[in-house]
PDB file of N, CA and C in Angstrom:
ATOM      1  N   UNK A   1     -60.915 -13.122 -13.180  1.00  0.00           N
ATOM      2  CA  UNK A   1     -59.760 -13.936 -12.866  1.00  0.00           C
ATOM      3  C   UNK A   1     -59.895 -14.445 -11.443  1.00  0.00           C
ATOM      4  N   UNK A   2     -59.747 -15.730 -11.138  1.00  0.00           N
ATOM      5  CA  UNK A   2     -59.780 -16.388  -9.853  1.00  0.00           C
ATOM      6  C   UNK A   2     -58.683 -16.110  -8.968  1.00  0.00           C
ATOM      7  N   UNK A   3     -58.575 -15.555  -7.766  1.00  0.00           N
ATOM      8  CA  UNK A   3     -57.820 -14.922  -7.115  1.00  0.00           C
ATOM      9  C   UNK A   3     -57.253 -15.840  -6.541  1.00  0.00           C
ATOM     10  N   UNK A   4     -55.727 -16.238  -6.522  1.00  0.00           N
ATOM     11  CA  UNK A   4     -54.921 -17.296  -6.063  1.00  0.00           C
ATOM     12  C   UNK A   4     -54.275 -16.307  -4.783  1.00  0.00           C
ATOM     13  N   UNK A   5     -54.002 -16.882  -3.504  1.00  0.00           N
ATOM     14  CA  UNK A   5     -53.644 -16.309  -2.553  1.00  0.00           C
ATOM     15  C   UNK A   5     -51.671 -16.401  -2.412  1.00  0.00           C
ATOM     16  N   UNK A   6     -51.565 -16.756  -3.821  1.00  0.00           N
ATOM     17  CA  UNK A   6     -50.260 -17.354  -3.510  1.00  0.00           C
ATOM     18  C   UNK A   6     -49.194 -16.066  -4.101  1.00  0.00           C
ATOM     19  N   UNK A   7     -48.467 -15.392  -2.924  1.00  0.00           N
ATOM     20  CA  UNK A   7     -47.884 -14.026  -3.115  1.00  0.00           C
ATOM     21  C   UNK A   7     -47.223 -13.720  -4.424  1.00  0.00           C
ATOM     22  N   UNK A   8     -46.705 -14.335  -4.920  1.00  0.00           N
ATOM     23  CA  UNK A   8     -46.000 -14.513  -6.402  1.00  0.00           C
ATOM     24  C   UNK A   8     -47.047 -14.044  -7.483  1.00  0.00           C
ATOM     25  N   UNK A   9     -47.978 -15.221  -7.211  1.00  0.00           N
ATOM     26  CA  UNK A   9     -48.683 -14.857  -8.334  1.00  0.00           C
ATOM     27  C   UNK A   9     -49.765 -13.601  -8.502  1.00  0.00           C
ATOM     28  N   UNK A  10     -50.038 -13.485  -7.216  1.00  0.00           N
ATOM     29  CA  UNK A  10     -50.869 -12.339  -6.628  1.00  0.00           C
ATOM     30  C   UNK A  10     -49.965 -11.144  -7.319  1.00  0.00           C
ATOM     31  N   UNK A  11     -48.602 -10.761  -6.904  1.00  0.00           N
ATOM     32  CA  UNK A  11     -47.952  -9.539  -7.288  1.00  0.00           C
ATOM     33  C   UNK A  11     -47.670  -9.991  -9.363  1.00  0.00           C
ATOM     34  N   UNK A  12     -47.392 -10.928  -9.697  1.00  0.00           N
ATOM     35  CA  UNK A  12     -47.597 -11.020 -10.840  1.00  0.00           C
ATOM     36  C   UNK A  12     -49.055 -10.246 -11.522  1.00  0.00           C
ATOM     37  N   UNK A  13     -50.058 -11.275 -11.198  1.00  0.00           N
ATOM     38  CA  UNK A  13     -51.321 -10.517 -11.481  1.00  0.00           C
ATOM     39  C   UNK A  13     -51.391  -8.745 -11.811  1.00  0.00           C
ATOM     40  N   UNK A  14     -50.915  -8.435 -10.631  1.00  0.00           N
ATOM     41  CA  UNK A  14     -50.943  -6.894 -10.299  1.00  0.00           C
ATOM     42  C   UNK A  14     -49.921  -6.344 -11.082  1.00  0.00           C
ATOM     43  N   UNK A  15     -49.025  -6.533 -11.567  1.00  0.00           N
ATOM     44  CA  UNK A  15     -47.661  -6.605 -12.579  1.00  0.00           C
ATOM     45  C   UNK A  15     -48.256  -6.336 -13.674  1.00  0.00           C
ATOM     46  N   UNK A  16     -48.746  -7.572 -14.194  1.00  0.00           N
ATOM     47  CA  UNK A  16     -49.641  -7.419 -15.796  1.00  0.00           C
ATOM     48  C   UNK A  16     -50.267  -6.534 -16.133  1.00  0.00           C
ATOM     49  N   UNK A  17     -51.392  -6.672 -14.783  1.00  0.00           N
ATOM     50  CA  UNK A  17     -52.366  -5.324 -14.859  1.00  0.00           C
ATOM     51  C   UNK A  17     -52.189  -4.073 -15.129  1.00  0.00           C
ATOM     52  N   UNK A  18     -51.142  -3.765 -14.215  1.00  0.00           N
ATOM     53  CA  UNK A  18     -50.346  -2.468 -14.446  1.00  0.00           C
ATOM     54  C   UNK A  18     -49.583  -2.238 -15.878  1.00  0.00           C
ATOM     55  N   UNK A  19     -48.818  -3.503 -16.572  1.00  0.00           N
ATOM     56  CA  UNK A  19     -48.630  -3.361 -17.607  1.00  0.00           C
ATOM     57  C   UNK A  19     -49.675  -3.159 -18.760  1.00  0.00           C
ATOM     58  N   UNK A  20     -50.984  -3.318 -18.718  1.00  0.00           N
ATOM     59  CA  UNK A  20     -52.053  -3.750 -19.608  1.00  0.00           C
ATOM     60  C   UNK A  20     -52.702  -1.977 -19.488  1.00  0.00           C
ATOM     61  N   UNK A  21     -52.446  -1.332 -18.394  1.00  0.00           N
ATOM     62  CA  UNK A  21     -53.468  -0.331 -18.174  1.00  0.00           C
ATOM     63  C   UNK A  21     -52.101   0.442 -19.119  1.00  0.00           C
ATOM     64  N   UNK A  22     -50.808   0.833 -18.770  1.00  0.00           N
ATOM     65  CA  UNK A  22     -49.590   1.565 -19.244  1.00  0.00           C
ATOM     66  C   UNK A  22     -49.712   1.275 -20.725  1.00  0.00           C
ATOM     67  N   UNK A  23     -50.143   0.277 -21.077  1.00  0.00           N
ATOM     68  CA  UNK A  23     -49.557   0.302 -22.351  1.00  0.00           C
ATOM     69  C   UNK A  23     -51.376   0.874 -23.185  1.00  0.00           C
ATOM     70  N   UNK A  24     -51.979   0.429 -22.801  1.00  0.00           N
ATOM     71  CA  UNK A  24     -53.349   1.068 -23.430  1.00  0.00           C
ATOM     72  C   UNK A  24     -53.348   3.167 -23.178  1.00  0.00           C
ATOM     73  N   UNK A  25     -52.566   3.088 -22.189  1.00  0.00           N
ATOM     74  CA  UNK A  25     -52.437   4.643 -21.602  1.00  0.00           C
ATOM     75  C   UNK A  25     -51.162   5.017 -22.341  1.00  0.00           C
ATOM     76  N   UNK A  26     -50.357   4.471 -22.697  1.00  0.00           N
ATOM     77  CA  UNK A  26     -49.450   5.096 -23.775  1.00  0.00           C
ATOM     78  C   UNK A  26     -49.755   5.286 -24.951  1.00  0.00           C
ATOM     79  N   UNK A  27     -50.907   4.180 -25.539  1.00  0.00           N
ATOM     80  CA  UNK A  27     -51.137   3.869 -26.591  1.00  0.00           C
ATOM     81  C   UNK A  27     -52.422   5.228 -27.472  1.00  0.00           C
ATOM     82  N   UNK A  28     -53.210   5.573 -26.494  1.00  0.00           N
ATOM     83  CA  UNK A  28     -54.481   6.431 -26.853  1.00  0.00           C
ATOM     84  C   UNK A  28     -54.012   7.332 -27.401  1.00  0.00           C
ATOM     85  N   UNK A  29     -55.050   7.997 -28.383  1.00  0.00           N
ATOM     86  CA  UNK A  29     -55.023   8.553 -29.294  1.00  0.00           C
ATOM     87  C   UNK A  29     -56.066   9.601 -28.726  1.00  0.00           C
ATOM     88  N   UNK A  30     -55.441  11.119 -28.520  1.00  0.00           N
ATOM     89  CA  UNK A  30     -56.699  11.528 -27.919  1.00  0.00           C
ATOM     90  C   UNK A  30     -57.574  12.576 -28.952  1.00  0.00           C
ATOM     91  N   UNK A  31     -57.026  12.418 -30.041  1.00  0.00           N
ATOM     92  CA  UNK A  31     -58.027  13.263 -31.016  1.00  0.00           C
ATOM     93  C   UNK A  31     -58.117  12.176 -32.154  1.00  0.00           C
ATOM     94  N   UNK A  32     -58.288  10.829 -31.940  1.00  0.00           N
ATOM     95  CA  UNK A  32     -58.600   9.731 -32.743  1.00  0.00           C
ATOM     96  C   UNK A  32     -60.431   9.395 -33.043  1.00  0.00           C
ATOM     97  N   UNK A  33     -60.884   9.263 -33.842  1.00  0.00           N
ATOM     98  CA  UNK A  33     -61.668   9.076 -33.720  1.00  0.00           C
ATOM     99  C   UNK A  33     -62.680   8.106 -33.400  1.00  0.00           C
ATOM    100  N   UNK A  34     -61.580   7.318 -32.339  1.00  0.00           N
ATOM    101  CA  UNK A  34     -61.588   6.105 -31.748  1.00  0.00           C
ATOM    102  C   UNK A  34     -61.548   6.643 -30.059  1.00  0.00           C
ATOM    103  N   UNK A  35     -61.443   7.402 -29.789  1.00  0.00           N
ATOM    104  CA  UNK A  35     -60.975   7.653 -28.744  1.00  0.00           C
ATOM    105  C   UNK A  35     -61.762   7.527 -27.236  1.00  0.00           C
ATOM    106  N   UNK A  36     -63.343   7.522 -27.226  1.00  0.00           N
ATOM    107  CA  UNK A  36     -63.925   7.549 -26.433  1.00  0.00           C
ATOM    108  C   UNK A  36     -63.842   5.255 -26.153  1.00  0.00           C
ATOM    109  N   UNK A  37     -63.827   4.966 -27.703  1.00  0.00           N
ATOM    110  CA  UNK A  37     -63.721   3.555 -27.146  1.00  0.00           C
ATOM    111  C   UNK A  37     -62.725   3.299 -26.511  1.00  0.00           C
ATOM    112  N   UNK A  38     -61.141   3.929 -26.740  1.00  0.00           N
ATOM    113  CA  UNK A  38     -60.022   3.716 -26.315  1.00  0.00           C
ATOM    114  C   UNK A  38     -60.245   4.029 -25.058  1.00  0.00           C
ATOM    115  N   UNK A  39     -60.797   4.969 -24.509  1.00  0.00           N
ATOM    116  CA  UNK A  39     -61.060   5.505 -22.971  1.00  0.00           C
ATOM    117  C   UNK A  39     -61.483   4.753 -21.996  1.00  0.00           C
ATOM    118  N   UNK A  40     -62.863   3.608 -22.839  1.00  0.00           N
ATOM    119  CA  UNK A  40     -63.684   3.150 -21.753  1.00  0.00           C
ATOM    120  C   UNK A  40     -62.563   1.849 -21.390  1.00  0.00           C
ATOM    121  N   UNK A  41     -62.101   1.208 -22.803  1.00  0.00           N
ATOM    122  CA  UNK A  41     -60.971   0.327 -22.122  1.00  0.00           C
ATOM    123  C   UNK A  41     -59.558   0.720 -21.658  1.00  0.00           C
ATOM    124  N   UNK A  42     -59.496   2.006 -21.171  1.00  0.00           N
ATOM    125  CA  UNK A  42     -58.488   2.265 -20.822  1.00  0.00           C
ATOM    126  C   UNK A  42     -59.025   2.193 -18.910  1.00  0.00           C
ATOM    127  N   UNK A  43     -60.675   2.698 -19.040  1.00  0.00           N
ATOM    128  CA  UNK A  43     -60.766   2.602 -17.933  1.00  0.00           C
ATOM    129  C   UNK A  43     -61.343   1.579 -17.080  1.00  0.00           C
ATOM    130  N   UNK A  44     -61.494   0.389 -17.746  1.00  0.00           N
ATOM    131  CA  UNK A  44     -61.477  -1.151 -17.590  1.00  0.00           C
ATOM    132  C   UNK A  44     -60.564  -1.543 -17.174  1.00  0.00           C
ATOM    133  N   UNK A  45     -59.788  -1.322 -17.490  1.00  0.00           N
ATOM    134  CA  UNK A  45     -58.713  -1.676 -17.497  1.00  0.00           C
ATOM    135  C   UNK A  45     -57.168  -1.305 -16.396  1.00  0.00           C
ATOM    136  N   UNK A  46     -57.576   0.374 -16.202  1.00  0.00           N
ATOM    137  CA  UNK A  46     -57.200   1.004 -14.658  1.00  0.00           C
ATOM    138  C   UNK A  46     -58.375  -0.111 -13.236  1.00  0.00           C
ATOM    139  N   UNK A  47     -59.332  -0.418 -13.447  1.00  0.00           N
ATOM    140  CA  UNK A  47     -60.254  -0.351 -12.942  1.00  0.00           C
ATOM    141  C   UNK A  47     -59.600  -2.254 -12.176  1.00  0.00           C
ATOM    142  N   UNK A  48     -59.582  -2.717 -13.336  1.00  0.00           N
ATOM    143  CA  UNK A  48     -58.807  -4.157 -13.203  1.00  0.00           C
ATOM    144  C   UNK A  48     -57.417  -4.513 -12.726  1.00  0.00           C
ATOM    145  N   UNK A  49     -56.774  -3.325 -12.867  1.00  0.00           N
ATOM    146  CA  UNK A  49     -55.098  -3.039 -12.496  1.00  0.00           C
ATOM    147  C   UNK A  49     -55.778  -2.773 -10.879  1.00  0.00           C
ATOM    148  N   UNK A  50     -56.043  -1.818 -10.301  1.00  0.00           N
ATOM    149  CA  UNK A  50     -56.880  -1.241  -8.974  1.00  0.00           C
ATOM    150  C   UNK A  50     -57.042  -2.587  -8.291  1.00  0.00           C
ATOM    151  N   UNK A  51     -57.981  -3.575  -9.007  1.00  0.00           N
ATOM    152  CA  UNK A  51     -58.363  -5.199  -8.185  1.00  0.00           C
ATOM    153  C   UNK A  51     -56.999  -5.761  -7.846  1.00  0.00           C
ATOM    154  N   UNK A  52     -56.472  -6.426  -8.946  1.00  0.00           N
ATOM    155  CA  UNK A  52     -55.495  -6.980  -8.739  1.00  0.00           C
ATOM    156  C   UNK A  52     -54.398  -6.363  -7.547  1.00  0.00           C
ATOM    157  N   UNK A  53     -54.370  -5.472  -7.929  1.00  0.00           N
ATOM    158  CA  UNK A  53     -52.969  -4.696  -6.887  1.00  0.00           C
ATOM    159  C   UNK A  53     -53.587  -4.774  -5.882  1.00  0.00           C
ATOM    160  N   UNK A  54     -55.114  -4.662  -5.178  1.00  0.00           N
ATOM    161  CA  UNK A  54     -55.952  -4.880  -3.835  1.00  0.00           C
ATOM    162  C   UNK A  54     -55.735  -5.958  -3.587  1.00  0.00           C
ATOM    163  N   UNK A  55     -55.584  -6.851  -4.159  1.00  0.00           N
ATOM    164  CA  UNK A  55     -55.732  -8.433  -4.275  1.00  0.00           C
ATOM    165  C   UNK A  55     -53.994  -8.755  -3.661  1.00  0.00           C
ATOM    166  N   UNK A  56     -53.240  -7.918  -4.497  1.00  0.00           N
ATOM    167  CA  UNK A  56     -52.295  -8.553  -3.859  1.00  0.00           C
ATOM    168  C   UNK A  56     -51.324  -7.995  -2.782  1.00  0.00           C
ATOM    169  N   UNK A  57     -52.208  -6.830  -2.105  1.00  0.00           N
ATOM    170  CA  UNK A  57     -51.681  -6.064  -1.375  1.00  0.00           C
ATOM    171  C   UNK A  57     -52.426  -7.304   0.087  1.00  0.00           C
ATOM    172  N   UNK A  58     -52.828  -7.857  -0.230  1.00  0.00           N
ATOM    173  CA  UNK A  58     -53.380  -8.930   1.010  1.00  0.00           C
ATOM    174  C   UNK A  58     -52.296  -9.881   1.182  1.00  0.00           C
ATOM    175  N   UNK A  59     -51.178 -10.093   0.641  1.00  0.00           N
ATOM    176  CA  UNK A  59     -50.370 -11.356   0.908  1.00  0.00           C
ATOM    177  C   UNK A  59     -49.280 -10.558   0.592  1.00  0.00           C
ATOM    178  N   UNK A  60     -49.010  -9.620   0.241  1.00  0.00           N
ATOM    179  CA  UNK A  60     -47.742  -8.942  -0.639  1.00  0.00           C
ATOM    180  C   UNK A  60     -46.698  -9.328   0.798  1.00  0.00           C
ATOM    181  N   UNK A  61     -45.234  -9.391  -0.036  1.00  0.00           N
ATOM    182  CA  UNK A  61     -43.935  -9.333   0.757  1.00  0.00           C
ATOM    183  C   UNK A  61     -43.715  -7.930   1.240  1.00  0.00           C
ATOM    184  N   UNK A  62     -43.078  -7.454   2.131  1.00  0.00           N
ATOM    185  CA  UNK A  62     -42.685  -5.854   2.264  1.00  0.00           C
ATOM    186  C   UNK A  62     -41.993  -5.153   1.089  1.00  0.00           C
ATOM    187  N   UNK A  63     -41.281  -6.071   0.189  1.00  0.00           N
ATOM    188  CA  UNK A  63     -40.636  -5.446  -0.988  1.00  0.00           C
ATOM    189  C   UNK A  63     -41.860  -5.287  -2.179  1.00  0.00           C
ATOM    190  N   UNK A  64     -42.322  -6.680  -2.676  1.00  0.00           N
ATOM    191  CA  UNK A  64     -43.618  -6.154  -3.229  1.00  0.00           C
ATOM    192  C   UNK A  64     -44.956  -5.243  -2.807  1.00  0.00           C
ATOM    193  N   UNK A  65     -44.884  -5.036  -1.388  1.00  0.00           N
ATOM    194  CA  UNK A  65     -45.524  -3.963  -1.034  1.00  0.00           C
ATOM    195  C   UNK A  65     -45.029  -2.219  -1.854  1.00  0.00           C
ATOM    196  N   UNK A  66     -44.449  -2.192  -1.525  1.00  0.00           N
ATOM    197  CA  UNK A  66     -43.672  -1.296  -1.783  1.00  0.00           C
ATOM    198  C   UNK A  66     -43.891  -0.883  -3.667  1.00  0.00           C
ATOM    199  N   UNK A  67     -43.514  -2.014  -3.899  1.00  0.00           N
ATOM    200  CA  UNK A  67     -43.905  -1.813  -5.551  1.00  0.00           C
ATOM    201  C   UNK A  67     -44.956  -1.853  -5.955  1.00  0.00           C
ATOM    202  N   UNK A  68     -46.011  -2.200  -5.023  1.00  0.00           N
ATOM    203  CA  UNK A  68     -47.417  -2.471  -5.454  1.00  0.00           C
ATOM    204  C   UNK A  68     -47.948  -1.110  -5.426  1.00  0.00           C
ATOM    205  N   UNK A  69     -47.337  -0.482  -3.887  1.00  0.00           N
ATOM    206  CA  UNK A  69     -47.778   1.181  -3.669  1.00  0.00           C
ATOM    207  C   UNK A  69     -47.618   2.089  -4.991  1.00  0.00           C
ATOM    208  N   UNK A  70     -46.556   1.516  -5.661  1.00  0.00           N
ATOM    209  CA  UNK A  70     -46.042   2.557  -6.461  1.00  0.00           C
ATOM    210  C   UNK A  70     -47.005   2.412  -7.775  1.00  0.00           C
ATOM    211  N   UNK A  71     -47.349   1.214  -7.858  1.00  0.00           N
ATOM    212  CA  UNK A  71     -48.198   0.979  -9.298  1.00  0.00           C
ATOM    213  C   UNK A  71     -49.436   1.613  -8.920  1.00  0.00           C
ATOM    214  N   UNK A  72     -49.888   1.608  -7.553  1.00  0.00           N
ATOM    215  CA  UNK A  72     -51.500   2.796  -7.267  1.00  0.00           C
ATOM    216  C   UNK A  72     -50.597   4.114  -7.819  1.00  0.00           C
ATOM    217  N   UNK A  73     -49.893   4.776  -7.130  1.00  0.00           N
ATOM    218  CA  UNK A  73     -49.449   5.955  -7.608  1.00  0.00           C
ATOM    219  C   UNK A  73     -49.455   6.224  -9.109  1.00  0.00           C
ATOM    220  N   UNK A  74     -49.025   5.353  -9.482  1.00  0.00           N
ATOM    221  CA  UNK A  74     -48.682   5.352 -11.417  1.00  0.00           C
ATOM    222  C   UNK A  74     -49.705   5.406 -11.732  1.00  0.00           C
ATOM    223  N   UNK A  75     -50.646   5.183 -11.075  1.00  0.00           N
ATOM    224  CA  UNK A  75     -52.319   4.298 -12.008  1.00  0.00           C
ATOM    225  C   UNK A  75     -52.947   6.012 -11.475  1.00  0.00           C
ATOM    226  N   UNK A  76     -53.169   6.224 -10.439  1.00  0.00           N
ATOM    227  CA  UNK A  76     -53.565   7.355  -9.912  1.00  0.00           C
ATOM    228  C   UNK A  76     -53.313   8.611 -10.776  1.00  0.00           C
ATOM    229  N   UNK A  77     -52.289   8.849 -11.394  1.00  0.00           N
ATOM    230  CA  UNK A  77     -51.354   9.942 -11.949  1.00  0.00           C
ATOM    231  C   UNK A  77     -52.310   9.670 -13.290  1.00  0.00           C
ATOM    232  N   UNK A  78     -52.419   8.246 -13.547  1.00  0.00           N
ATOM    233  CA  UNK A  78     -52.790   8.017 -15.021  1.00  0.00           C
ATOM    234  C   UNK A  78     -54.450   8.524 -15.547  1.00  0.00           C
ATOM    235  N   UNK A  79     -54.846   8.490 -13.953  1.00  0.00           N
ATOM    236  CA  UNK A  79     -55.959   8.402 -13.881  1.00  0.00           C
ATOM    237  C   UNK A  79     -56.400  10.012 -14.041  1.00  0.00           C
ATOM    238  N   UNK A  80     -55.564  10.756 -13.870  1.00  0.00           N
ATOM    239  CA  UNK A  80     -55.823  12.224 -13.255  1.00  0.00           C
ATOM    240  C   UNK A  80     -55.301  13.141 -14.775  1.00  0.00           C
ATOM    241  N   UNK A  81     -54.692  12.517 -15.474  1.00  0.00           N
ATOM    242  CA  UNK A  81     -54.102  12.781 -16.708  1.00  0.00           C
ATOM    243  C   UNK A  81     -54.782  12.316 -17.614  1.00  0.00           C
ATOM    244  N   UNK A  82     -55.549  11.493 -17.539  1.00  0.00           N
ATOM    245  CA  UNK A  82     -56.498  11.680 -18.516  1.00  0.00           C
ATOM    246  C   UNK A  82     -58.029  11.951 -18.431  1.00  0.00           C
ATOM    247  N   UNK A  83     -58.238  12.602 -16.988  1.00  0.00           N
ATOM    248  CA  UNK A  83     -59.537  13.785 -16.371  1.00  0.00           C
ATOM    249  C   UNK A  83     -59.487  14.410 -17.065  1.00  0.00           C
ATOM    250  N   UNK A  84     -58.275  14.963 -17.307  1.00  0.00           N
ATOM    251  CA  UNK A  84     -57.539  16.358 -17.853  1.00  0.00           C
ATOM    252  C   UNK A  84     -58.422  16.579 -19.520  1.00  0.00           C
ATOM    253  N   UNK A  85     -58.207  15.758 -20.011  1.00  0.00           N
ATOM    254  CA  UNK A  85     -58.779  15.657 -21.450  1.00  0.00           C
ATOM    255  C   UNK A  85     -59.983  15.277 -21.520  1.00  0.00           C
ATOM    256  N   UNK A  86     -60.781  14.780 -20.575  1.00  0.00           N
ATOM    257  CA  UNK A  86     -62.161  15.236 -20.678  1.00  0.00           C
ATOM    258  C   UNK A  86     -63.430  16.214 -20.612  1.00  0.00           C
TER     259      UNK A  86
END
């Protein structure tokens, strides 16, 4: 994705992302027998949420700062919770 410097869309970006990684991380199945594929795009996908939110932590407002921090935290937690099951 081509990185637009324009703060809106920057914290949008990072928005989605975060929505795209949550919902693949709600979604897994961890005794599926799908599950190692579900993993690698789960971790594509943390991995792409991580860019974006970097991306828009460069122009972010102090309020979208703030929310951007919180989506590393969420992603972090997500990330550490599913160590757990490997």
């Amino acid at each position: 994705m081509p990185y637009n410097k324009n703060k809106q869309q920057a914290f949008q970006a990072a928005q989605q992302g975060m929505e795209d990684a949550q919902e693949l991380y709600y979604e897994i199945v961890k005794d599926s027998a799908n599950y190692g594929h579900q993993l690698k795009h789960l971790k594509q996908e943390v991995n792409e949420a991580y860019e974006s939110i970097e991306n828009a932590l460069e122009v972010a407002s102090e309020t979208q700062r703030t929310q951007l921090e919180k989506f590393q935290k969420d992603l972090s937690k997500m990330v550490v919770e599913v160590n757990q099951y490997q």
